[in-house]
N, C-alpha and C. Protein backbone atom coordinates (compact mmCIF):
# COMPACT_ATOMS: atom_id res chain seq x y z
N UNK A 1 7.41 27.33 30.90
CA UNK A 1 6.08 27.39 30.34
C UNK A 1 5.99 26.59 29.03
N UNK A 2 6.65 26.59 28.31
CA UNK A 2 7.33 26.05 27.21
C UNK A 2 7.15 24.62 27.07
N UNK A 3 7.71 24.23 28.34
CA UNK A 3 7.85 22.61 28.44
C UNK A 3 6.25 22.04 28.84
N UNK A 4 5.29 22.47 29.38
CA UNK A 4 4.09 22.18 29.91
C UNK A 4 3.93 21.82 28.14
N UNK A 5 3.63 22.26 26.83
CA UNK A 5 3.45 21.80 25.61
C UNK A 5 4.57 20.62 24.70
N UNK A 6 5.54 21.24 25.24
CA UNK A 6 6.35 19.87 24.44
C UNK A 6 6.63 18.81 25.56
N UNK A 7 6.33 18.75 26.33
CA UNK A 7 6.81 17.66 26.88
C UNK A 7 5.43 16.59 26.35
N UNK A 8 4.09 16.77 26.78
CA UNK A 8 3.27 16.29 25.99
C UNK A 8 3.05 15.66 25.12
N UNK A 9 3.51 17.00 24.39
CA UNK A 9 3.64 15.94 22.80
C UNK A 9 4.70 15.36 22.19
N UNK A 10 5.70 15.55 23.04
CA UNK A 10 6.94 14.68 22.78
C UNK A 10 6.06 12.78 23.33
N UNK A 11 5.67 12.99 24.23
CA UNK A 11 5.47 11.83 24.86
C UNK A 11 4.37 10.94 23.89
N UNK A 12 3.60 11.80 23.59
CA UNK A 12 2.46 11.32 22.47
C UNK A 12 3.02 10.79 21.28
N UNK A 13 3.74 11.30 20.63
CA UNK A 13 4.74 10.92 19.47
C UNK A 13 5.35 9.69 20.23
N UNK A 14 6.44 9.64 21.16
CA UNK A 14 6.97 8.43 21.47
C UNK A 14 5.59 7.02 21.76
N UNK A 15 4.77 7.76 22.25
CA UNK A 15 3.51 6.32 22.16
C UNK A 15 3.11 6.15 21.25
N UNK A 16 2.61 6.95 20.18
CA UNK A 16 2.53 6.30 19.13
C UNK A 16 3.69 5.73 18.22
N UNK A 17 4.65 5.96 18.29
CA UNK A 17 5.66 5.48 16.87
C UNK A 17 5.99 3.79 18.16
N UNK A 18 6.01 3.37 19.32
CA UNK A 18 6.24 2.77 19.77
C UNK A 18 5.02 1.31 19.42
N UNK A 19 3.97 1.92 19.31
CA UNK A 19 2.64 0.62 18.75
C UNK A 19 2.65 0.36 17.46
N UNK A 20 3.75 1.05 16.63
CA UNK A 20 3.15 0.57 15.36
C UNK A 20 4.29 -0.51 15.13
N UNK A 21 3.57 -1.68 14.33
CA UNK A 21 3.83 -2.68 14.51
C UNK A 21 4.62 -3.10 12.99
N UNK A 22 5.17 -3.90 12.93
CA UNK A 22 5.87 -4.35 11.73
C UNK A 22 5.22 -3.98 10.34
N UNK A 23 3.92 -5.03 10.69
CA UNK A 23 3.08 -5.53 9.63
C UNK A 23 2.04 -4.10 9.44
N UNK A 24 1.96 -3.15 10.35
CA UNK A 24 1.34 -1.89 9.91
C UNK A 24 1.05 -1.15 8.65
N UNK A 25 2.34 -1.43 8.04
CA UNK A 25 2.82 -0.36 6.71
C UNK A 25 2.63 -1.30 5.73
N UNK A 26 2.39 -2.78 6.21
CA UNK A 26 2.63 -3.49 4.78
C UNK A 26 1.39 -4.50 4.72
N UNK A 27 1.47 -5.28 3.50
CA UNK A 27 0.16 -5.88 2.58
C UNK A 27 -0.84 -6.19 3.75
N UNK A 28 -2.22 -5.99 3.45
CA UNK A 28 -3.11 -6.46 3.95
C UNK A 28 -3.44 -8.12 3.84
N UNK A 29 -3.57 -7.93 2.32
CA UNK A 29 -4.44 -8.86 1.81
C UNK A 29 -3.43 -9.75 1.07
N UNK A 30 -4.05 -11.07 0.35
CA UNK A 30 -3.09 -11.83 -0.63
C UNK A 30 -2.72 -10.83 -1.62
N UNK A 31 -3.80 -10.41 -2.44
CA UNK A 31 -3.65 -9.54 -3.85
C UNK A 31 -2.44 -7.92 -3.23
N UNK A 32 -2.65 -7.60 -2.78
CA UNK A 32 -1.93 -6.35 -1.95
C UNK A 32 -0.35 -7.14 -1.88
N UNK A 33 -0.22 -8.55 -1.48
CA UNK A 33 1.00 -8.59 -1.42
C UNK A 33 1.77 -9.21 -2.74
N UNK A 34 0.69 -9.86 -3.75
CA UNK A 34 1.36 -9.95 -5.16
C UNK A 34 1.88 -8.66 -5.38
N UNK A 35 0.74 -7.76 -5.71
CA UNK A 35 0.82 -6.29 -6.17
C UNK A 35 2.16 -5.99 -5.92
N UNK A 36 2.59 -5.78 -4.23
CA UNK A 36 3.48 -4.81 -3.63
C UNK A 36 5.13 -5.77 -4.01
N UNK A 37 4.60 -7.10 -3.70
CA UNK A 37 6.25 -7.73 -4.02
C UNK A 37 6.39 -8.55 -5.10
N UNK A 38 5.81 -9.76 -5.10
CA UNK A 38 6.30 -10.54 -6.58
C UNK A 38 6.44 -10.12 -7.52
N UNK A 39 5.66 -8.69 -8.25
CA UNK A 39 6.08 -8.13 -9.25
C UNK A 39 7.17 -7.63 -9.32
N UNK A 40 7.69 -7.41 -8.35
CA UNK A 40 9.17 -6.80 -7.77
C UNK A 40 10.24 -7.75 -7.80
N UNK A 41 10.10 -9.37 -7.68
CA UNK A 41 11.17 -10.43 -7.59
C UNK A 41 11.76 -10.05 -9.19
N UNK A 42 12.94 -10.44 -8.66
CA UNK A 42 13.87 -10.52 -9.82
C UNK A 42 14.18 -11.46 -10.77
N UNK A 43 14.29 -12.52 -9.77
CA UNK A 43 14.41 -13.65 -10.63
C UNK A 43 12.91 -14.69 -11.00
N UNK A 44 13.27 -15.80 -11.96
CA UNK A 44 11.61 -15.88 -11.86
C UNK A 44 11.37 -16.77 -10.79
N UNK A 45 12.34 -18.14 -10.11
CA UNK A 45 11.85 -19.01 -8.83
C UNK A 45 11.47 -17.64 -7.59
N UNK A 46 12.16 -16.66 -7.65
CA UNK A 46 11.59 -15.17 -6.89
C UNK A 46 10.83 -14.99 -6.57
N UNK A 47 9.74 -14.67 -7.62
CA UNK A 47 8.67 -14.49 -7.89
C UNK A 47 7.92 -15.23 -7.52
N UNK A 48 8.12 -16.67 -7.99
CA UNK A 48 7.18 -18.02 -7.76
C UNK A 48 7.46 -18.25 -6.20
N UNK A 49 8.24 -17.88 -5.06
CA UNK A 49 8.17 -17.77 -3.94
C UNK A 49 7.77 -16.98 -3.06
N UNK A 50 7.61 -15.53 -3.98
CA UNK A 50 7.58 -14.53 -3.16
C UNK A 50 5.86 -14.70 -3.01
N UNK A 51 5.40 -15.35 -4.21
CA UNK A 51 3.77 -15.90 -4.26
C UNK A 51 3.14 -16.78 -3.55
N UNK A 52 4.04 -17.81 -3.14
CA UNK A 52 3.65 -18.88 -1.84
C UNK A 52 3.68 -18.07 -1.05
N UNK A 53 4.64 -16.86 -0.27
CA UNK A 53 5.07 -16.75 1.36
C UNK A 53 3.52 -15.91 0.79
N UNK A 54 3.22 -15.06 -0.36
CA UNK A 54 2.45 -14.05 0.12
C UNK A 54 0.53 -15.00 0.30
N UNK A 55 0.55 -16.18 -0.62
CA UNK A 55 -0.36 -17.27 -0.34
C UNK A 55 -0.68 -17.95 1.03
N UNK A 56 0.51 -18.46 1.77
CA UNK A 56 0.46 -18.80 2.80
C UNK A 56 0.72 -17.87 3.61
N UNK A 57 0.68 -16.70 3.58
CA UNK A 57 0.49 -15.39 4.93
C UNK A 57 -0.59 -15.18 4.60
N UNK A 58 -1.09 -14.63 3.73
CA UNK A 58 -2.83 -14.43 3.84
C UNK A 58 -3.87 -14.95 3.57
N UNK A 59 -3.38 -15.97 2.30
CA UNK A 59 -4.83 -16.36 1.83
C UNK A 59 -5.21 -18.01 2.37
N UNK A 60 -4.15 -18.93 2.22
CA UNK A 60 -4.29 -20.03 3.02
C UNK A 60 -3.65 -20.71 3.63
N UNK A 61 -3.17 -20.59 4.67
CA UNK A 61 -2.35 -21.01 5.47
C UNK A 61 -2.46 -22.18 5.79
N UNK A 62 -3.15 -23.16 5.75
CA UNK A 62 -3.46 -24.39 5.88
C UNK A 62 -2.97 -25.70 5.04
N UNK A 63 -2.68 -24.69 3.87
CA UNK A 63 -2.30 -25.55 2.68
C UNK A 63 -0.99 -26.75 2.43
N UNK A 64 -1.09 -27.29 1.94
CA UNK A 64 0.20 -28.55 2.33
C UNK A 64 1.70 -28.12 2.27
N UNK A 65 1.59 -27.23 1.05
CA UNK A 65 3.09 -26.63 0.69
C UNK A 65 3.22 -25.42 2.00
N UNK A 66 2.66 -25.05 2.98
CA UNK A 66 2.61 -23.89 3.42
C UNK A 66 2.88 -24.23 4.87
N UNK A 67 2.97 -25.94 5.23
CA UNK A 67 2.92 -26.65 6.02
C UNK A 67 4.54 -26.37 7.01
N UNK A 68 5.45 -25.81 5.86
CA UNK A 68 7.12 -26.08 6.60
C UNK A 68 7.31 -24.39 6.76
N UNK A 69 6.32 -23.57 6.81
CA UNK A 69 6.82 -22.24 7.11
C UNK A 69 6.23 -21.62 8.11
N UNK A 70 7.15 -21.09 9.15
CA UNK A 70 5.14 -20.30 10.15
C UNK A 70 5.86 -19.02 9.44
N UNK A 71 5.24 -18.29 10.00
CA UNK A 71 4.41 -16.61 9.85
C UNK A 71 5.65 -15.97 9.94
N UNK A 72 6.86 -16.21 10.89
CA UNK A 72 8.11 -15.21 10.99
C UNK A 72 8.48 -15.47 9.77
N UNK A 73 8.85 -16.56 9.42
CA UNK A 73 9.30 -17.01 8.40
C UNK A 73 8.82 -16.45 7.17
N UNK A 74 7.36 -16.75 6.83
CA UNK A 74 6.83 -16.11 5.09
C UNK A 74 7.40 -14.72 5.50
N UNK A 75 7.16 -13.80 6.75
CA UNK A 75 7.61 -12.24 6.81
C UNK A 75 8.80 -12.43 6.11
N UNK A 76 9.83 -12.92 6.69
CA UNK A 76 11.39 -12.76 6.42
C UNK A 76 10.95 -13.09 4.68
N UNK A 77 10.72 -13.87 4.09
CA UNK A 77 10.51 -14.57 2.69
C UNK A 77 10.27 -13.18 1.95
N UNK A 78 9.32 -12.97 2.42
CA UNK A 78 8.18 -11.47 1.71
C UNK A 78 9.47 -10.17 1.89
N UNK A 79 10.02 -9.97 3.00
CA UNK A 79 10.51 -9.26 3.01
C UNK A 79 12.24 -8.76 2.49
N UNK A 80 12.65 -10.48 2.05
CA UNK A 80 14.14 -10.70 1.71
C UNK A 80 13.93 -11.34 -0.39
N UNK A 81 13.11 -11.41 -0.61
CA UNK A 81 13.06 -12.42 -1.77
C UNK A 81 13.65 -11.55 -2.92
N UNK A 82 12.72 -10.39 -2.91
CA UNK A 82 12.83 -9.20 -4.22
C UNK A 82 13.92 -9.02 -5.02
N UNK A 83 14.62 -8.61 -3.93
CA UNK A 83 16.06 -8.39 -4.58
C UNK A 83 17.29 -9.81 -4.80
N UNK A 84 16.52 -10.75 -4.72
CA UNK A 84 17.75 -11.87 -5.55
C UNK A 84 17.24 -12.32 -6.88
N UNK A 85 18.68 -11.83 -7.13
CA UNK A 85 18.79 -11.92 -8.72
C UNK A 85 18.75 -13.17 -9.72
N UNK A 86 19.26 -14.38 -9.01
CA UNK A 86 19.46 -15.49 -9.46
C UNK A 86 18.27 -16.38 -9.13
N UNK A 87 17.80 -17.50 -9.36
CA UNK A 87 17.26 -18.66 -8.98
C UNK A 87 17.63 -19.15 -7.64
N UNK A 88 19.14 -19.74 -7.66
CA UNK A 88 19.92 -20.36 -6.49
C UNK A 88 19.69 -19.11 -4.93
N UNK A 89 19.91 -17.93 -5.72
CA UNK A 89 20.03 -16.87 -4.42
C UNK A 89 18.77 -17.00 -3.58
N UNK A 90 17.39 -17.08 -4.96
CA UNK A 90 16.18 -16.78 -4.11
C UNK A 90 15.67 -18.14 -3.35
N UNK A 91 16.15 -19.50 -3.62
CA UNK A 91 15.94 -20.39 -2.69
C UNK A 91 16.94 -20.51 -1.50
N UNK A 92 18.27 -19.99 -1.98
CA UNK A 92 19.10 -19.39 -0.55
C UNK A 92 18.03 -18.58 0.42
N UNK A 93 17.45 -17.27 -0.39
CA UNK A 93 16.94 -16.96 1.41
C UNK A 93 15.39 -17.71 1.54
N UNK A 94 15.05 -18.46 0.73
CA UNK A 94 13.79 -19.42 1.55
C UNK A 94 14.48 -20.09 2.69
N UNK A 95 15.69 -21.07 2.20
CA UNK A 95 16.46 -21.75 2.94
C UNK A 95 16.54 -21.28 4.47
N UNK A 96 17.31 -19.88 4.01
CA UNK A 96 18.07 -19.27 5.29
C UNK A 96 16.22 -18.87 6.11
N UNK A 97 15.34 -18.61 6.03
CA UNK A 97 14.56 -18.01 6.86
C UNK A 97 13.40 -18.86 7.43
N UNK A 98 13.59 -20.10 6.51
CA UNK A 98 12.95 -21.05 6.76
C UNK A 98 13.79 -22.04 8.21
N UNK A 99 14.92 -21.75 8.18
CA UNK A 99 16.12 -22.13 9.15
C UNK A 99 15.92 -21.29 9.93
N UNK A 100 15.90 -20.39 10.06
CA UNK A 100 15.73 -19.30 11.35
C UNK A 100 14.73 -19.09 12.28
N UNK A 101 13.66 -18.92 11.22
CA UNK A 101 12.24 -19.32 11.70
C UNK A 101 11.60 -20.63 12.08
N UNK A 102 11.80 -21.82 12.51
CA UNK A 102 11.30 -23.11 11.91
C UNK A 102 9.64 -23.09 12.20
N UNK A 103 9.32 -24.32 11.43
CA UNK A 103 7.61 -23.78 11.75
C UNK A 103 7.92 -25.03 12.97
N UNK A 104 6.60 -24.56 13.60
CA UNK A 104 6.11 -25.07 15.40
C UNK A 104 5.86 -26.81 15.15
C-alpha cells in the first residue's frame, strides 16, 4: 500500500532533477554574471576575462573579440576563471577551454 505513494513520487523527483539543466542555477543576464563571478576572479587578467566570457554569453555575442569562443567554451571560462590566482593561470584556462571547446 505504501509503495502506490512512493513509488510516484520517487519517479516525480527523478523527472524533475533529470530537466534541470546546467545553466538553470546560474546568471541570467550580463549584469547577474559580473555580479555572481568577476567580482570573485582573483587575479586581475581574471577578472578582465571572466567579463568578456560573461559579455560574450549574454550581452553580445557578435562582437569581434567574442568571435574565437562559442558558448561551451565562455561556460567552461565563467565557470573555471575565479579561482586562478595568477595572471598566467587565468589565461591558462582561457587557453585550455578555448582548446576544448573550439568555436564552429
Amino acid at each position: 500500500m505504501r509503495y502506490r505513494i512512493i513509488v510516484p513520487a520517487l519517479l516525480c523527483l527523478l523527472g524533475m532533477a533529470a530537466t534541470a539543466g546546467a545553466q538553470a542555477f546560474g546568471p541570467k543576464t550580463y549584469a547577474d554574471c559580473v555580479m555572481l563571478n568577476a567580482k570573485r576572479a582573483v587575479s586581475r587578467d581574471g577578472g578582465m576575462l571572466m567579463r568578456r566570457a560573461c559579455k560574450c554569453r549574454f550581452q553580445d555575442p557578435k562582437a569581434p573579440e567574442c568571435r574565437q569562443y562559442s558558448q561551451p567554451a565562455l561556460d567552461c571560462m565563467i565557470g573555471n576563471l575565479g579561482p586562478a590566482e595568477h595572471d598566467e593561470d587565468a589565461w591558462g584556462v582561457e587557453r585550455a577551454c578555448r582548446n576544448k571547446h573550439p568555436a564552429p
